[in-house]
Protein backbone atom coordinates (compact mmCIF):
# COMPACT_ATOMS: atom_id res chain seq x y z
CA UNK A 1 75.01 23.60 127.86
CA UNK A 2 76.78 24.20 124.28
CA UNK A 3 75.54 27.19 122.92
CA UNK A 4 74.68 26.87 118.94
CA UNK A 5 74.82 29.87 116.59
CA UNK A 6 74.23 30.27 113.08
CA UNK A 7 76.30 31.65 110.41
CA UNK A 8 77.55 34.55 109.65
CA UNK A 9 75.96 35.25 113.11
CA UNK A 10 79.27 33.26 115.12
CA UNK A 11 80.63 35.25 118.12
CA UNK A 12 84.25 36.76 117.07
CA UNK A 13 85.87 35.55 120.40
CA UNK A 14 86.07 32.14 118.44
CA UNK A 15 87.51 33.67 115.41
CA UNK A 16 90.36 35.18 116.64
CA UNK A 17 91.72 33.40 119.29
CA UNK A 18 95.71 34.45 119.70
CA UNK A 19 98.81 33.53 122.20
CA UNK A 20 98.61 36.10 124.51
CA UNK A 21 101.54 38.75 124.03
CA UNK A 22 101.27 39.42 127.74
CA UNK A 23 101.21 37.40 130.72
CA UNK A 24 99.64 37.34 134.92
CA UNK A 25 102.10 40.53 136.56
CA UNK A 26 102.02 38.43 139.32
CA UNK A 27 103.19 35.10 137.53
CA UNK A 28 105.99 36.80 135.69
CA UNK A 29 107.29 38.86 138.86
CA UNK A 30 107.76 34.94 140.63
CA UNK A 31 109.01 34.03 137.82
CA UNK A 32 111.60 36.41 137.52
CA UNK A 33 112.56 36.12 140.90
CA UNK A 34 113.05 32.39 140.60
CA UNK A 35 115.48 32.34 137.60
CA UNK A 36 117.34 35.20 139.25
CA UNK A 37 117.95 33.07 142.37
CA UNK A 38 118.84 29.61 140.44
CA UNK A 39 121.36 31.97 138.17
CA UNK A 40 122.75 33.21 141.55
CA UNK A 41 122.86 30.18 144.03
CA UNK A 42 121.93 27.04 141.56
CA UNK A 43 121.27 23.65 143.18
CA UNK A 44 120.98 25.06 146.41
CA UNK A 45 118.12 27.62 145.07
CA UNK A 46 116.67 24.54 143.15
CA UNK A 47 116.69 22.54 146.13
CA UNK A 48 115.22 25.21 148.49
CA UNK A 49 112.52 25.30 145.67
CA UNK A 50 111.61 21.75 145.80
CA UNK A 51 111.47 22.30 149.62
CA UNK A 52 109.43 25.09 149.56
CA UNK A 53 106.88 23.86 146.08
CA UNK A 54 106.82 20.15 146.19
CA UNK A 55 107.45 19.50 149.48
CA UNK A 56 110.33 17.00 149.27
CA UNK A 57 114.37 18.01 149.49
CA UNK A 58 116.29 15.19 147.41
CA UNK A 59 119.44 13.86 148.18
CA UNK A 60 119.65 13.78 144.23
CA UNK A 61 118.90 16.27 142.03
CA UNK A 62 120.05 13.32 139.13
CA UNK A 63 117.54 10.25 139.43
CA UNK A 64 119.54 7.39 139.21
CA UNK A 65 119.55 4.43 136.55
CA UNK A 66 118.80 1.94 139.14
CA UNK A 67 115.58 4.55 140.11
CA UNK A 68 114.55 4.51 136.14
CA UNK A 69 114.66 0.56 135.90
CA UNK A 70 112.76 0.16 138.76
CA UNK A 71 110.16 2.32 138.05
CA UNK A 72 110.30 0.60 134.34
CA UNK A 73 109.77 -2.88 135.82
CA UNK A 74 107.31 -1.70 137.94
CA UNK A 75 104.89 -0.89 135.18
CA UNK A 76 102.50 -3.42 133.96
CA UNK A 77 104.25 -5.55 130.97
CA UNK A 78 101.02 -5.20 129.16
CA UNK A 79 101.66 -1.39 129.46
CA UNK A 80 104.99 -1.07 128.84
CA UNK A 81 104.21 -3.00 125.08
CA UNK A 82 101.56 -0.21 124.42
CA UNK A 83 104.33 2.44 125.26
CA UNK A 84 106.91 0.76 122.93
CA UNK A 85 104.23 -0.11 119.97
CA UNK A 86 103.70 4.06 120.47
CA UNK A 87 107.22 4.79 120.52
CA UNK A 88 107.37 2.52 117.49
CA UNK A 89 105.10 4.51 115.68
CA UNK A 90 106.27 8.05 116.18
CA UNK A 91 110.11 6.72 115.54
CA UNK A 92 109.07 5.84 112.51
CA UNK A 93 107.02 8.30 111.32
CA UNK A 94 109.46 11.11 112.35
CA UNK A 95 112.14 9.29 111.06
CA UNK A 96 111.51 10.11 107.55
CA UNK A 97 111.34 14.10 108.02
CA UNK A 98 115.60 13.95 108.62
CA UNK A 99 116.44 16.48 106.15
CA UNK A 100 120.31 16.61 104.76
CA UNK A 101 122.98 19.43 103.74
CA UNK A 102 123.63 19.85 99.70
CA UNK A 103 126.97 21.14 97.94
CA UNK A 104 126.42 23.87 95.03
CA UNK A 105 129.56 23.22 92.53
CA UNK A 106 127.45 24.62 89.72
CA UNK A 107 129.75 27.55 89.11
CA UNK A 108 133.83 27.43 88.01
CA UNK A 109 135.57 28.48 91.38
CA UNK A 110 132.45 28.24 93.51
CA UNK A 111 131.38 25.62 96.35
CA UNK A 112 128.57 26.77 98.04
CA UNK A 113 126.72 24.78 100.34
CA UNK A 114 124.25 24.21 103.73
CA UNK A 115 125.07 21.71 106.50
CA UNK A 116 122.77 20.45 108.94
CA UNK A 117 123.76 19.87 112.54
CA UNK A 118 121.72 18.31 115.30
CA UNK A 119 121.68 20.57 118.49
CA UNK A 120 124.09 19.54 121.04
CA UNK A 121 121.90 19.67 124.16
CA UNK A 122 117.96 19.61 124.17
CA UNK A 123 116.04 19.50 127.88
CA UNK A 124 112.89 18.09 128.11
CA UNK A 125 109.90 19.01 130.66
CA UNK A 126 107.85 16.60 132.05
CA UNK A 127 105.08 17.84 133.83
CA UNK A 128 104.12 15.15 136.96
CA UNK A 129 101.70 14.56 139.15
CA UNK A 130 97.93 14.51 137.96
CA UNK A 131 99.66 16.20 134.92
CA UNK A 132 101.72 13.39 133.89
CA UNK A 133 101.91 12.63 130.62
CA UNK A 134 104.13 10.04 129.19
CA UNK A 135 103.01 10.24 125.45
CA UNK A 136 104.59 13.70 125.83
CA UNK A 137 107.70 12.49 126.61
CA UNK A 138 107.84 10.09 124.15
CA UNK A 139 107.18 12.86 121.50
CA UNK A 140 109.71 15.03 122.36
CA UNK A 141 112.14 12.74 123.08
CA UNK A 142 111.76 10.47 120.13
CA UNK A 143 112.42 13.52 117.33
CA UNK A 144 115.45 15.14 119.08
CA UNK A 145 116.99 11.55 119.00
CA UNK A 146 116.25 11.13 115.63
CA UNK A 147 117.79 14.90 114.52
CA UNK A 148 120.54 13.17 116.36
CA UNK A 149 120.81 15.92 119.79
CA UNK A 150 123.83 14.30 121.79
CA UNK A 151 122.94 15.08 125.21
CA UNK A 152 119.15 15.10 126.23
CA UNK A 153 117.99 15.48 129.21
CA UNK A 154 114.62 15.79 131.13
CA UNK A 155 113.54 17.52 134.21
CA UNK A 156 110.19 16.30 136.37
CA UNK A 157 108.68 17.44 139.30
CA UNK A 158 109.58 15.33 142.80
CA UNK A 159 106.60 16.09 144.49
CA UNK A 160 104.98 12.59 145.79
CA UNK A 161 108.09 10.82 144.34
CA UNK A 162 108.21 10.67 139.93
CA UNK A 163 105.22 9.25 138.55
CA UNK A 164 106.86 5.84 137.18
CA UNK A 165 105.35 6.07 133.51
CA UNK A 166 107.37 9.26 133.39
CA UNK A 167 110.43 7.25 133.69
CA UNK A 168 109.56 4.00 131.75
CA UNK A 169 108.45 6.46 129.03
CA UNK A 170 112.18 8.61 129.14
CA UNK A 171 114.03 4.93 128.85
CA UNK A 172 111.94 3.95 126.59
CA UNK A 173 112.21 7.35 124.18
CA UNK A 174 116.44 7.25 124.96
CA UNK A 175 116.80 10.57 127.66
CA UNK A 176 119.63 10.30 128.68
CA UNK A 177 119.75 12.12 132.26
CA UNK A 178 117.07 12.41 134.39
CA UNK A 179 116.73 15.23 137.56
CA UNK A 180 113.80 15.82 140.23
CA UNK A 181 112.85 18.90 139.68
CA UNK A 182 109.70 21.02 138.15
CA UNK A 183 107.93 24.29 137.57
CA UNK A 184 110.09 27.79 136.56
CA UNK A 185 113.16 26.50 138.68
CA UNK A 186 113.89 23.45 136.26
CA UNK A 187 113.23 25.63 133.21
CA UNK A 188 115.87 28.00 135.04
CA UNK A 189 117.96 25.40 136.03
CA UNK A 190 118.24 24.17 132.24
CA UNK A 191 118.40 27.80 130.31
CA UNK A 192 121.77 28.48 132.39
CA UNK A 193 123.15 25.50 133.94
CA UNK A 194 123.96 24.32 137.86
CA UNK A 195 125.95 22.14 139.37
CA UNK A 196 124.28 19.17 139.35
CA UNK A 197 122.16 20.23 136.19
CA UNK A 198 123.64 21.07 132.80
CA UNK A 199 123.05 24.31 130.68
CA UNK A 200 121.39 23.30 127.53
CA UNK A 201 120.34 25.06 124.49
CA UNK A 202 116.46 24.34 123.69
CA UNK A 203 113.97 23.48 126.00
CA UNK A 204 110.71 21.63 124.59
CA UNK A 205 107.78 20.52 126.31
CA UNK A 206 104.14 21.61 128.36
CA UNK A 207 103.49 22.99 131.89
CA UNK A 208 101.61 24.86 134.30
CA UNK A 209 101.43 29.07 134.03
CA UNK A 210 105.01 29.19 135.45
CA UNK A 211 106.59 27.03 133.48
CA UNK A 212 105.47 28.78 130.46
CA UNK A 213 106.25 32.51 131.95
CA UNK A 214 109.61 30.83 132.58
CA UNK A 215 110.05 29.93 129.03
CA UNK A 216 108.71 33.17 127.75
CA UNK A 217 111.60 34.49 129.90
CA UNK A 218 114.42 32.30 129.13
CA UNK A 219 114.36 32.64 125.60
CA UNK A 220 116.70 34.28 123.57
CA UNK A 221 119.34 32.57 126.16
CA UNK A 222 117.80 29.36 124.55
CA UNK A 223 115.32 28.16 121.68
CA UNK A 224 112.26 26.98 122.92
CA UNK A 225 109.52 25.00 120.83
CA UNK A 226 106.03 27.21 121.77
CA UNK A 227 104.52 29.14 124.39
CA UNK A 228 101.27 27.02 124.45
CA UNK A 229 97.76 28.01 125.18
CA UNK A 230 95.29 25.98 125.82
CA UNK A 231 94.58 22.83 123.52
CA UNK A 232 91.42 23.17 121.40
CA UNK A 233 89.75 20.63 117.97
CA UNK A 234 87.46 22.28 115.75
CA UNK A 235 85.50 19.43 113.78
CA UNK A 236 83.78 19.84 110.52
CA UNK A 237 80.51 17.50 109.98
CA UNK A 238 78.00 16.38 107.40
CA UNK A 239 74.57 14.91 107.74
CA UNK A 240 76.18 11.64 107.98
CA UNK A 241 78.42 12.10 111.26
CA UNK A 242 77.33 10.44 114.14
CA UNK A 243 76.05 12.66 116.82
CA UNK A 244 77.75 9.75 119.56
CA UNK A 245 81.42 10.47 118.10
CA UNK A 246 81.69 14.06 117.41
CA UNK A 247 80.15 14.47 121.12
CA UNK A 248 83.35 12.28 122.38
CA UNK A 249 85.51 14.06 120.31
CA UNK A 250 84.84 17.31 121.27
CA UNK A 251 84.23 16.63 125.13
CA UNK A 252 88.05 14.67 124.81
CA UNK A 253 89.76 18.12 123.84
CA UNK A 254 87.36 19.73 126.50
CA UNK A 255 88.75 17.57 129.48
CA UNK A 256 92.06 18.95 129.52
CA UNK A 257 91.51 22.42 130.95
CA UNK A 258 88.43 24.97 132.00
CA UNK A 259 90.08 26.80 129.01
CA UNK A 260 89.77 24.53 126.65
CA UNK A 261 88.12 24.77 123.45
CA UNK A 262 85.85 22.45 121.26
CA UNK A 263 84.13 23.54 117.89
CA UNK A 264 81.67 22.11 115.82
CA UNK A 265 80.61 22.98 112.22
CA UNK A 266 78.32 21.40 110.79
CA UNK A 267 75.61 21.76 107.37
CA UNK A 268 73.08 19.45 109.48
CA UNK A 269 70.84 21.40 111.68
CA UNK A 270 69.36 18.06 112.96
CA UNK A 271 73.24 17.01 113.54
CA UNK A 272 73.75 20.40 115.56
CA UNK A 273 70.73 19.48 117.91
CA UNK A 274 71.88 15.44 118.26
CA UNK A 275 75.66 16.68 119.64
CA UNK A 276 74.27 19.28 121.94
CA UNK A 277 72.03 16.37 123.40
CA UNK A 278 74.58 13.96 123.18
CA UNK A 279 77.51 15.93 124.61
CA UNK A 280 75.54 16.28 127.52
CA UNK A 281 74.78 12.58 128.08
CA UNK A 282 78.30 12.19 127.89
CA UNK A 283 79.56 15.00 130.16
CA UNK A 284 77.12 13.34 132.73
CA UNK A 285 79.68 10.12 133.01
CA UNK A 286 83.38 11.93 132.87
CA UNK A 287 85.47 11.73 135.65
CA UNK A 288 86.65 15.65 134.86
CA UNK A 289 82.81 16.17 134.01
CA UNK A 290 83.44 20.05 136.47
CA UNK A 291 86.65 20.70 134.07
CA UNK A 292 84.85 19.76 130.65
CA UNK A 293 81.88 21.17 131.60
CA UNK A 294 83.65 24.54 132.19
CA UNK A 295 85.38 24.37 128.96
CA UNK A 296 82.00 23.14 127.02
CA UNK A 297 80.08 26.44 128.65
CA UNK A 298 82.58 29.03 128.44
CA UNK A 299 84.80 28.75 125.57
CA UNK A 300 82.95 26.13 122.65
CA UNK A 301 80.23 26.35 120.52
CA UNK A 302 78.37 24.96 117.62
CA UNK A 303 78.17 26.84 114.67
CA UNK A 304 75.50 25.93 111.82
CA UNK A 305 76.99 27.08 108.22
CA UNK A 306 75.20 26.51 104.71
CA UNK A 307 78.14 24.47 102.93
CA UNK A 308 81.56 22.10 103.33
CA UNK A 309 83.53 25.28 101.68
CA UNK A 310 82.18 27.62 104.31
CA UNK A 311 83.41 25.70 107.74
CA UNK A 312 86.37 25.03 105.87
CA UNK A 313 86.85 28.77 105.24
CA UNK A 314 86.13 29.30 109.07
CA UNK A 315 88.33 26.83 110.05
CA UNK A 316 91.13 28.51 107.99
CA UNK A 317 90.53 31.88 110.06
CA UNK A 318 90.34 30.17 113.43
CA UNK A 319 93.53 28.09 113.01
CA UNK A 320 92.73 24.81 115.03
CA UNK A 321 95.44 22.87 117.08
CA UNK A 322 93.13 19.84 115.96
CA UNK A 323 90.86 19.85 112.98
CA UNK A 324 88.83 16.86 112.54
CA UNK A 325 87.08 16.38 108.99
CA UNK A 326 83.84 14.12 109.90
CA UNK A 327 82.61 13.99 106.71
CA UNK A 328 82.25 11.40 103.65
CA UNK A 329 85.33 11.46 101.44
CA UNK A 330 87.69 13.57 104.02
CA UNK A 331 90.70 12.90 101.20
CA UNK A 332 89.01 15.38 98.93
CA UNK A 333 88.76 18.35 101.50
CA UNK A 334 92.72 18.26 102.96
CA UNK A 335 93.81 19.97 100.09
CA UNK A 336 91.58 23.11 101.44
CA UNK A 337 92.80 23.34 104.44
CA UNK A 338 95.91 25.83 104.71
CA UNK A 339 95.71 26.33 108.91
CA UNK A 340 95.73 23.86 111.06
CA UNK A 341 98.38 21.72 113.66
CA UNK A 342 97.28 18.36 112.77
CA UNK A 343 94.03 17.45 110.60
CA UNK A 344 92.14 13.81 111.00
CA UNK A 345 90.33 12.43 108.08
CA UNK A 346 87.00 10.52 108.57
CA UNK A 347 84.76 9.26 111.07
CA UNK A 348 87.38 6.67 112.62
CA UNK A 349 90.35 9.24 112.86
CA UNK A 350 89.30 10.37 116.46
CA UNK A 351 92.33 13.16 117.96
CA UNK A 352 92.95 10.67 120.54
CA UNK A 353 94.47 8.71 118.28
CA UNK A 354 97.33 11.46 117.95
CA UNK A 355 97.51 12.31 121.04
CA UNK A 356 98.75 8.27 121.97
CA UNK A 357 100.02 6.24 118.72
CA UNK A 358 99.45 7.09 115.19
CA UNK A 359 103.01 8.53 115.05
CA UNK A 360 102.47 12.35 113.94
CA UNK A 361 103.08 14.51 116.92
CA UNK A 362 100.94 15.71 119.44
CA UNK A 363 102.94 19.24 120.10
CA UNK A 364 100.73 21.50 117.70
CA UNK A 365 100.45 24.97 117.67
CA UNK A 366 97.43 26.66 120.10
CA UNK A 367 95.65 29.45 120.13
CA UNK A 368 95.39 30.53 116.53
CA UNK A 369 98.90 30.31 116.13
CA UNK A 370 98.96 27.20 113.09
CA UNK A 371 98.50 30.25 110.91
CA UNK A 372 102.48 30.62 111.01
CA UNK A 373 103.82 27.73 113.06
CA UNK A 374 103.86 23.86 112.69
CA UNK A 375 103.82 21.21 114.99
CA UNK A 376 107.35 19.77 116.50
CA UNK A 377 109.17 17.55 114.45
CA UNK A 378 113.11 16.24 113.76
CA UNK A 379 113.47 20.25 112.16
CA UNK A 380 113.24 21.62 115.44
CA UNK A 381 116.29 19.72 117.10
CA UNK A 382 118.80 20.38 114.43
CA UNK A 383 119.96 24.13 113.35
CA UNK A 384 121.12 24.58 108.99
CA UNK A 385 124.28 26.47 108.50
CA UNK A 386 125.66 27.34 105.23
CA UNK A 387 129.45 27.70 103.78
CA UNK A 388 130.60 29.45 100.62
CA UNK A 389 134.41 29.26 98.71
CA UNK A 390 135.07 31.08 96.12
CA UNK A 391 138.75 30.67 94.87
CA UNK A 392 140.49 34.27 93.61
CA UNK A 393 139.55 34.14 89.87
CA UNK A 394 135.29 33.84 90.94
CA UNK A 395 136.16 36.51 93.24
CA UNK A 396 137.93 39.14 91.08
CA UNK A 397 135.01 38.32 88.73
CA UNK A 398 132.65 39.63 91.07
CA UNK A 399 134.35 42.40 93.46
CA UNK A 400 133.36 45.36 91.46
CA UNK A 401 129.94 44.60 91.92
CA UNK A 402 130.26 43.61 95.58
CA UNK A 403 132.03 47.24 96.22
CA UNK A 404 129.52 49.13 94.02
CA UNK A 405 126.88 47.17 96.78
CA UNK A 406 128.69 47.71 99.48
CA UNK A 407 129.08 51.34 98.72
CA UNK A 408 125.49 52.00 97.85
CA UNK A 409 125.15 50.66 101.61
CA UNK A 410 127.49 53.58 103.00
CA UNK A 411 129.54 50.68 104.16
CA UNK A 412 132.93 51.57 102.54
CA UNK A 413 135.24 49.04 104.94
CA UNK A 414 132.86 46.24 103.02
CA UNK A 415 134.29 47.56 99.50
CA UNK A 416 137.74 47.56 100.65
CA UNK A 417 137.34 44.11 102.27
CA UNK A 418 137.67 42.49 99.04
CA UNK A 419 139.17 45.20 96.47
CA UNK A 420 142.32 45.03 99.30
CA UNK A 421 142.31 41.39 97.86
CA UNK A 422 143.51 42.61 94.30
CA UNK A 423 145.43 45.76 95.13
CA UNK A 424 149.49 45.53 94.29
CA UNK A 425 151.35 44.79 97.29
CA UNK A 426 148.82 43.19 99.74
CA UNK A 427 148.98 40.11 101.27
């Protein structure tokens, strides 16, 4: 059962959720073990680890294109028009965040400027098996497409043969390579490069406890998008909120994971009382009812506050991955919200719908951490670089004052860098 508190009185454990700094000793010692032995033996390691994890050896590390189409016909038609009216969606959406260089000719003798270059190589992660989730593919793939990455590429677990969606969904989004493996040894396998697997230079996308050590690990030898926790919607109700959807809401964020979190805040004390009811007339009928019930017990709540301004205040502190404004004129209340991954407006905005096919993406910031981060978009395939010229005259205009900085600095080889430039007999 939901437990419901009252304000100021909520428990701080929901306050202040954070990404751990630390992670399982146990999980990071495997971990570290694994990317040792792919750095040191490559496919063969990664092969020995699909032996020895999901149970199959392939011939192939590289799934071929005759493997991708015919797991692409093999889907449904009907399905297959859902993925590409969702890929349609997010294209365009993310399509209008490309952002461009600019040239600064303002001053006599002076081009300054930033350029903005995709990233050469991106990898993807798929997770697969009950994990599999083609809607993430399609928004990680879409964006770094988009930012214009040249080579992408996607790794997926063999185990019990590549869920088909998986692949459908990677055509679909434009990967361009596709290899059988999972967990830390694909993450491995990507960060530094085998011989059947390429060395990229960011690595986006979910997984299990290993894949995210892995990533923790790995970077710093490449970017990486987040170390995610686990997913979590806080959703802010009036009087007028329907007990039925906020329920559904909150017990679809819960279904994901025992660790899961789902938060209501609400001004109706009668609406409090309906969603406890209702959630559990719901739970009742879910498939994962043992894995949302877990997450409903252990790590949500209902929290009964006097006004709007206060949940919104709250929800500034907590720093939702979700935030769902079920309330009459949701328009009027976006402008208060400063933390949060994505926010839905209204009573027929459910999360779902940004999870699948609205076109905003679904890789949001967790645990707390939409307080300084923002959700994955075309900015996080492409890297800004800037260039300055200055011709002599706009130089010898300024080198007095560069030395006299330099020197202040203790860095005296800085000074002479450019006086050397106007000293008689130098070249």
């Amino acid at each position: 059962m939901i437990k419901t508190y009252r304000y100021p009185d909520l428990p701080e454990k929901f306050l202040n959720r954070s990404v751990s700094a630390g992670t399982d000793k146990a999980v990071a010692d495997a971990v570290s073990g694994v990317i040792t032995d792919v750095r040191a033996r490559g496919d063969e390691a990664v092969l020995d680890y699909c032996e020895r994890f999901d149970g199959v050896r392939p011939a192939n590390l590289r799934v071929s294109r005759e493997e991708i189409d015919a797991a692409y016909n093999s889907i449904e038609p009907d399905f297959i028009k859902i993925l590409e009216f969702a890929a349609k969606n997010i294209r365009s959406f993310h399509e209008k965040q490309v952002t461009h260089g600019y040239v600064d000719a303002s001053r006599p003798g002076v081009v300054l400027g930033r350029r903005v270059t995709p990233i050469e190589r991106v990898g993807i992660y798929a997770p697969g098996g009950t994990a599999a989730y083609p809607s993430t593919v399609l928004m990680d793939a879409i964006p770094a497409r988009i930012a214009g990455v040249e080579r992408l590429i996607m790794c997926t677990p063999p185990g019990g043969g590549i869920n088909p969606v998986i692949l459908a969904a990677a055509r679909i989004a434009g990967v361009d390579e596709i290899y059988a493996v999972g967990g830390a040894q694909a993450v491995a396998a990507m960060a530094y490069g085998t011989q059947s697997i390429p060395r990229v230079y960011k690595i986006v996308g979910p997984g299990n406890a290993y894949v995210a050590e892995a990533k923790r690990a790995v970077f710093g030898q490449v970017d990486i998008d987040m170390i995610a926790g686990p997913s979590d919607v806080l959703v802010i109700a009036d009087a007028n909120a329907p007990a039925a959807y906020v329920a559904a809401d909150m017990l679809a964020q819960a279904e994901h994971d025992k660790n899961s979190s789902a938060i209501l805040l609400t001004t109706s004390e009668k609406l409090a009382e309906a969603v406890a009811v209702e959630i559990e007339r719901q739970l009742a009928l879910l498939p994962r009812s043992e894995i949302a019930g877990a997450a409903i017990e252990q790590n949500s709540m209902i929290g009964i506050v006097p006004d709007i301004a206060t949940a919104l205040e709250i929800s500034n502190r907590i720093a939702p991955e979700h935030l769902e404004l079920a309330v009459n004129d949701p328009l009027t209340l976006l402008g208060g919200v400063r933390n949060a991954g994505s926010v839905f407006l209204g009573l027929h905005s459910p999360e779902a719908l940004g999870d699948y096919l609205a076109g905003p993406n679904h890789t949001l910031p967790t645990m707390g951490a939409a307080r300084y981060s923002s959700g994955l978009s075309v900015d996080d395939f492409v890297k800004k670089s800037t260039f300055t010229y200055y011709e002599k005259d706009a130089l010898a205009e300024v080198s007095e004052r560069i030395a006299a900085f330099a020197r202040s600095e203790g860095l005296d080889a800085h000074a002479r860098s450019v006086e050397m430039r106007f000293e008689e007999g130098t070249k």
